[in-house]
Protein backbone atom coordinates (compact mmCIF):
# COMPACT_ATOMS: atom_id res chain seq x y z
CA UNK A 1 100.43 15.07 -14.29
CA UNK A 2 99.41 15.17 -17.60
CA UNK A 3 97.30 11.98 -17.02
CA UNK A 4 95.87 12.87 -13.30
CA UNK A 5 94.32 15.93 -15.22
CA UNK A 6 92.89 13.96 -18.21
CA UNK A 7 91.03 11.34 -15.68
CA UNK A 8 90.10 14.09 -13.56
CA UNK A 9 88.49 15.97 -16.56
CA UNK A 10 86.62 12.95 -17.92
CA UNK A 11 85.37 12.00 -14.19
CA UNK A 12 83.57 15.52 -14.20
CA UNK A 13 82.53 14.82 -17.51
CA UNK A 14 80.09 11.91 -16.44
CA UNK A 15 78.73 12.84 -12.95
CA UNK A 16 76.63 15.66 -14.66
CA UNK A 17 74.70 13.29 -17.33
CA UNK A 18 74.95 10.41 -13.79
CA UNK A 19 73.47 13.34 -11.78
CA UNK A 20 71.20 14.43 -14.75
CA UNK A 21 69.58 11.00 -15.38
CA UNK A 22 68.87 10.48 -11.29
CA UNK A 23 66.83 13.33 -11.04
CA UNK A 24 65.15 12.69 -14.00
CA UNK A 25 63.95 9.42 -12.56
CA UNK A 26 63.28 10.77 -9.23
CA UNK A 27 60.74 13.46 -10.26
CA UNK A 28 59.32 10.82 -12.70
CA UNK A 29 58.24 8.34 -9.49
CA UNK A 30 56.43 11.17 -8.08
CA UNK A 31 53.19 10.71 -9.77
CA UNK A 32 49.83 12.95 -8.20
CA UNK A 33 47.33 10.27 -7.79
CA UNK A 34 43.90 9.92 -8.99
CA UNK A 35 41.32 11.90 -6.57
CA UNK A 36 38.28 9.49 -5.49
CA UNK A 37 34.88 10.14 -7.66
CA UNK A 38 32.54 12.40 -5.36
CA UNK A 39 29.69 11.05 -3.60
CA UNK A 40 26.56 11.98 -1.18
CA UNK A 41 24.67 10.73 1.30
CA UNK A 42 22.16 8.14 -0.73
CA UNK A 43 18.43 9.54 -0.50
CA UNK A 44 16.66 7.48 2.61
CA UNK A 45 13.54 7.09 0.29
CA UNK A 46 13.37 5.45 -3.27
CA UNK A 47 10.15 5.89 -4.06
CA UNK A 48 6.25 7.20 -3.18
CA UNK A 49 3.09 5.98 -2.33
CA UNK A 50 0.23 6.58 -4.20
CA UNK A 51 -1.12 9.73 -3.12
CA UNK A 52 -4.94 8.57 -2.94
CA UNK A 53 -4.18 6.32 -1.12
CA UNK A 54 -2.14 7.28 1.96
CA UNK A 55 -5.38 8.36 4.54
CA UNK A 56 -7.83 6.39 6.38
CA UNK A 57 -11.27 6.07 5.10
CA UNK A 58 -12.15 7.17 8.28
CA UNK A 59 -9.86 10.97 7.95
CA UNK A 60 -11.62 11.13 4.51
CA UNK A 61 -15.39 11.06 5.74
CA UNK A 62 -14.05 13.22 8.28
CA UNK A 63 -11.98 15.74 6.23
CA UNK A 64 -14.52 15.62 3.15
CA UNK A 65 -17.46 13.73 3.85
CA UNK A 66 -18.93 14.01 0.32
CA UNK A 67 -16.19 13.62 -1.82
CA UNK A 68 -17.17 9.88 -2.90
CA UNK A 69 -14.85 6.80 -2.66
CA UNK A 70 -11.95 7.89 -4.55
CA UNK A 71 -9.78 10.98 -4.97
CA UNK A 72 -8.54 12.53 -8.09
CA UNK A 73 -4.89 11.96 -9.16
CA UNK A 74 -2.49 14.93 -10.39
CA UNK A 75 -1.82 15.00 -13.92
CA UNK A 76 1.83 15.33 -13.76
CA UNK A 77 2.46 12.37 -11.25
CA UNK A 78 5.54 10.46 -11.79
CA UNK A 79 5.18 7.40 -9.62
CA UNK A 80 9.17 7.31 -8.25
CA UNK A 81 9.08 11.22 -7.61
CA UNK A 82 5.65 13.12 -7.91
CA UNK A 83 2.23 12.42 -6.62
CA UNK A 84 -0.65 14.26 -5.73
CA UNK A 85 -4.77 13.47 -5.35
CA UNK A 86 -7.74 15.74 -4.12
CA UNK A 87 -11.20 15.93 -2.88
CA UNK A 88 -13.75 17.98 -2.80
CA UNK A 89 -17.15 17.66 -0.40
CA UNK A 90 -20.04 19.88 -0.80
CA UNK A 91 -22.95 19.23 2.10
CA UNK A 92 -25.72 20.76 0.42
CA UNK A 93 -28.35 22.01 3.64
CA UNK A 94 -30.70 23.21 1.15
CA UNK A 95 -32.04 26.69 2.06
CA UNK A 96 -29.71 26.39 5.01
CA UNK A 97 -26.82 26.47 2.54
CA UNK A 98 -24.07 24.21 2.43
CA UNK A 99 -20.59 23.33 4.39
CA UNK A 100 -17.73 23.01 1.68
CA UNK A 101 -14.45 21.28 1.88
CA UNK A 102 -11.34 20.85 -0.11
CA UNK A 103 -8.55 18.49 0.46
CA UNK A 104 -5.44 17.82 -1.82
CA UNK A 105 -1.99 16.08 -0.61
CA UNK A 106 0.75 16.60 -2.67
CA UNK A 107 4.28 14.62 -2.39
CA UNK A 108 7.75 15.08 -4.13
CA UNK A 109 10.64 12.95 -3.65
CA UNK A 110 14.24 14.54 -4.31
CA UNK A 111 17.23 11.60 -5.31
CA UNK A 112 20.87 12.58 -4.17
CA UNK A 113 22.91 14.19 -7.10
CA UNK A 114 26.50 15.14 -6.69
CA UNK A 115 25.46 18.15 -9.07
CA UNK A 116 22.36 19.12 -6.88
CA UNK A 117 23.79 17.81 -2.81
CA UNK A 118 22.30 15.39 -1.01
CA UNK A 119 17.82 14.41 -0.84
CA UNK A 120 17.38 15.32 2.40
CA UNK A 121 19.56 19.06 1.37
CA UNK A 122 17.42 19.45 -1.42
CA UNK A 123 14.20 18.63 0.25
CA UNK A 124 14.77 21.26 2.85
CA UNK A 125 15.00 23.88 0.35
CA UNK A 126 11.77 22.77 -1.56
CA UNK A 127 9.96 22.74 2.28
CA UNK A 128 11.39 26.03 2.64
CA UNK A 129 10.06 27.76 -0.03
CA UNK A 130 6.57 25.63 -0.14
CA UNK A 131 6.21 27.05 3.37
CA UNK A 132 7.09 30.58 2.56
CA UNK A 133 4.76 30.69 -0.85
CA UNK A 134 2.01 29.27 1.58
CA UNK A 135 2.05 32.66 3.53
CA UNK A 136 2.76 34.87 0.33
CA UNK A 137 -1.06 34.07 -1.51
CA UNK A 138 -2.32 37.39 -3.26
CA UNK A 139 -5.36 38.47 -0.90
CA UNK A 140 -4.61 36.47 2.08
CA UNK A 141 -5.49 37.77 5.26
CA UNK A 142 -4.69 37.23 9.15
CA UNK A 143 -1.98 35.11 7.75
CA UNK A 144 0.09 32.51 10.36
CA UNK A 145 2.91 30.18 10.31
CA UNK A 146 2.87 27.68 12.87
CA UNK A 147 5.45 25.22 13.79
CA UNK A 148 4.75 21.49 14.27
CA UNK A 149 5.89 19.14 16.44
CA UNK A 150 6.66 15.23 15.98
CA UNK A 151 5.82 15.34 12.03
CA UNK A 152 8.65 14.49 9.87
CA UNK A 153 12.05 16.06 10.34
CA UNK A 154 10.16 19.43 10.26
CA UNK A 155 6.96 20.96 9.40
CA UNK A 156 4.91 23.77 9.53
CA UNK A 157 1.13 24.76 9.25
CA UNK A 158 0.03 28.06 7.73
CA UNK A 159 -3.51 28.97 7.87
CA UNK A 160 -4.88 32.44 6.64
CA UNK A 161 -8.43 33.43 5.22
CA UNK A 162 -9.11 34.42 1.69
CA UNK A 163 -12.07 35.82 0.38
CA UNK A 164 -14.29 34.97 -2.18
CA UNK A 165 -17.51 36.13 -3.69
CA UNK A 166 -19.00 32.70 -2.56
CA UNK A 167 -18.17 33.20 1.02
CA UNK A 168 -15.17 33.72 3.21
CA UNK A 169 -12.68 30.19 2.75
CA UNK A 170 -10.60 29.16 5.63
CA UNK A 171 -7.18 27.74 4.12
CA UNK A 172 -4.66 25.68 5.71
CA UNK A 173 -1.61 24.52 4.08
CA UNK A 174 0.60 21.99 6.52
CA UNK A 175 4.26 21.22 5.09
CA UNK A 176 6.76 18.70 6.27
CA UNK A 177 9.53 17.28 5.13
CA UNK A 178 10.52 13.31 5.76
CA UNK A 179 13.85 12.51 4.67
CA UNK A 180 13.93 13.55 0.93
CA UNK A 181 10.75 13.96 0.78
CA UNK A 182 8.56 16.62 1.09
CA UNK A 183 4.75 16.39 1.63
CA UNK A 184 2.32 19.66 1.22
CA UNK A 185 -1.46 19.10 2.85
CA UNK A 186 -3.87 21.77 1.96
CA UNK A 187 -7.17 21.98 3.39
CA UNK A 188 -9.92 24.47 3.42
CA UNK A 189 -13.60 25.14 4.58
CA UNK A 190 -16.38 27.44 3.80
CA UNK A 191 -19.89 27.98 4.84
CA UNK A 192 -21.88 28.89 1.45
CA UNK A 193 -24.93 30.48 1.01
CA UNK A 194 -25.58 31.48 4.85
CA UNK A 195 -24.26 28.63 6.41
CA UNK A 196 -21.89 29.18 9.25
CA UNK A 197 -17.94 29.51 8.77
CA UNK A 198 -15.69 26.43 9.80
CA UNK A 199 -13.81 26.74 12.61
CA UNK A 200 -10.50 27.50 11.85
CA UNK A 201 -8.25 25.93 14.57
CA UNK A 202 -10.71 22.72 13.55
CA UNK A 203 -9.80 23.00 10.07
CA UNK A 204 -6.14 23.30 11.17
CA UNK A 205 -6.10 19.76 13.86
CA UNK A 206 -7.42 18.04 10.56
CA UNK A 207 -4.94 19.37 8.27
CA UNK A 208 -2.48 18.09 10.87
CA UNK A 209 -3.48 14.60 11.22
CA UNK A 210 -3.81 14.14 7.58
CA UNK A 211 -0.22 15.13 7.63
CA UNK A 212 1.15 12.51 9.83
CA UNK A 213 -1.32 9.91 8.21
CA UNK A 214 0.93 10.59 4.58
CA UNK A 215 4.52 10.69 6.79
CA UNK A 216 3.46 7.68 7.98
CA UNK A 217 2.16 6.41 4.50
CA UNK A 218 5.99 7.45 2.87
CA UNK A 219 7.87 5.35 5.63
CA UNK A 220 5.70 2.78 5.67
CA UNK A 221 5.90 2.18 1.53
CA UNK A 222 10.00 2.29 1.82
CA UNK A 223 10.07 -0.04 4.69
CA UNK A 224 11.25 0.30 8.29
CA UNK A 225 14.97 1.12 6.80
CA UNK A 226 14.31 3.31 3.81
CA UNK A 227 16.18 3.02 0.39
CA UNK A 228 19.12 3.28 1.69
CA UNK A 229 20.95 3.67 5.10
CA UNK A 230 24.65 4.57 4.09
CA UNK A 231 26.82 6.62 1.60
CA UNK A 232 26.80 5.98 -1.97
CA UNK A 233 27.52 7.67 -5.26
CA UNK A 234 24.28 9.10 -6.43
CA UNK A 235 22.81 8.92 -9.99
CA UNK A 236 23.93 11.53 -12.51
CA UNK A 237 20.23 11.82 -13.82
CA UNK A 238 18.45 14.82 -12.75
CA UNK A 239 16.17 15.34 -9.72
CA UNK A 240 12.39 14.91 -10.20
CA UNK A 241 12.40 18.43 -8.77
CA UNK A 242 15.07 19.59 -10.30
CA UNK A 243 12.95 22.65 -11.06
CA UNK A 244 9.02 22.46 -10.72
CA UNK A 245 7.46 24.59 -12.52
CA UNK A 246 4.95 25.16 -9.66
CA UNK A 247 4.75 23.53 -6.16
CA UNK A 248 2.21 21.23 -5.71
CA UNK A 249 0.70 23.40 -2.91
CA UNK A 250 0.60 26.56 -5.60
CA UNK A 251 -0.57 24.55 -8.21
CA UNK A 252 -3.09 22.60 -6.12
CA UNK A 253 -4.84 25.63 -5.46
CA UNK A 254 -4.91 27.59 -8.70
CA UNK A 255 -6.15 24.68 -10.16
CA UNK A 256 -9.83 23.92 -9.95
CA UNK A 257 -9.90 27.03 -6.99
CA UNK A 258 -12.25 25.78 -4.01
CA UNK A 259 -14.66 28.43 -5.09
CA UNK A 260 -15.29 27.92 -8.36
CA UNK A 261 -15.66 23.94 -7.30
CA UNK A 262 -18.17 25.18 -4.70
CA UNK A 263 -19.94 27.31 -7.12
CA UNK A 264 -19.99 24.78 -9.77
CA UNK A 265 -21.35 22.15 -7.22
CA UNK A 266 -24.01 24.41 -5.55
């Protein structure tokens, strides 16, 4: 008896460490595994054309028959990401006064970030807010937003009149946004010094097909396909866009204001 009890004790004795030692290696197997790095949809466009570059001679004699040969480039243009070129046409009539035109195309390009989302996300935001700024200018009146058709993945034109002590300037800004790209058109008229006023629904069919002439110009310099057609992980380096400081439409016009071009030309 004495021995039953003394194997029985010892037998107790070792299933705790036996039981002790299994679980141990049990909860040790269980490892959480590694989650997968995060990714976005890859941008569709890598890069820009060059912004004086992307309309017809023939939309430029139309749109600003004056203006010379060549446009003039933005200061801030980053090739990959930012470009932007303008004209300006002055038909001098003499004592009849003169027709006046401004043109300037502005482009941004947004790269997919895992910080920021994905181009095309980002780009929609930017169109957004170029679109409402166009319809918030300080002494615009008869403002109107109109929605396009068959531009880009959207786009809009906003046309309002502004008034200036050189005569009464017909603007129209035209936004769309291609992929992850965003492209900002503004054009404007004014008859100085007696002439007659531009049409404004005139103004407003040329805005538009300079529009689709620079969609077509940011396809055509990516190729049929784009950058990119499937999901990748993005670059860590910041967007071009990350922040501008001003959007190329806002900036476009406070610099070098039609006016003071037209006054400085007449």
């Amino acid at each position: 008896m004495i021995t039953a009890a003394c194997s029985s004790d010892s037998g107790d004795s070792k299933a705790e460490p036996g039981g002790s030692s299994t679980q141990s290696a049990g909860s040790g197997s269980s490892q959480p595994s590694a989650s997968a790095s995060p990714t976005v949809r890859a941008a569709a466009y890598g890069k820009l054309p060059d912004a004086c570059a992307v309309l017809s001679k023939k939309t430029l004699t139309d749109l600003v028959p004056k203006s010379g040969k060549s446009g003039k480039k933005g200061s801030s243009d980053e090739p990959s990401s930012r470009a932007s070129c303008s004209w300006n046409s002055l038909d001098n009539n003499g004592v009849k006064g003169s027709q006046f035109r401004w043109l300037n195309v502005s482009l941004l390009r947004f790269d997919s970030d895992v910080t920021r989302g994905s181009g095309d996300d980002q780009a929609h935001t930017y169109y957004a807010r170029q679109v409402k700024d166009a319809q918030a200018v300080d002494g615009a009146k008869s403002t109107k937003a109109i929605p396009l058709s068959g531009t880009g993945a959207e786009a809009t034109a906003v046309r309002y009149d502004l008034k200036k002590k050189e005569g009464l300037f017909k603007q129209q800004t035209v936004v769309a946004r291609v992929e992850n790209v965003v492209v900002t058109v503004d054009y404007n008229g004014a008859g100085l010094a007696g002439e007659k006023t531009p049409d404004a629904d005139d103004l407003t069919k040329a805005a538009e097909k300079a529009l689709k002439e620079v969609v077509a110009s940011v396809s055509s310099a990516n190729g049929a396909g784009g950058a990119a057609s499937s999901p990748a992980s993005p670059s860590k380096s910041a967007s071009p866009s990350g922040a501008p400081s001003k959007s190329p439409s806002k900036s476009a016009s406070s610099s070098a204001s039609p006016s003071e071009s037209a006054a400085k030309d007449s």
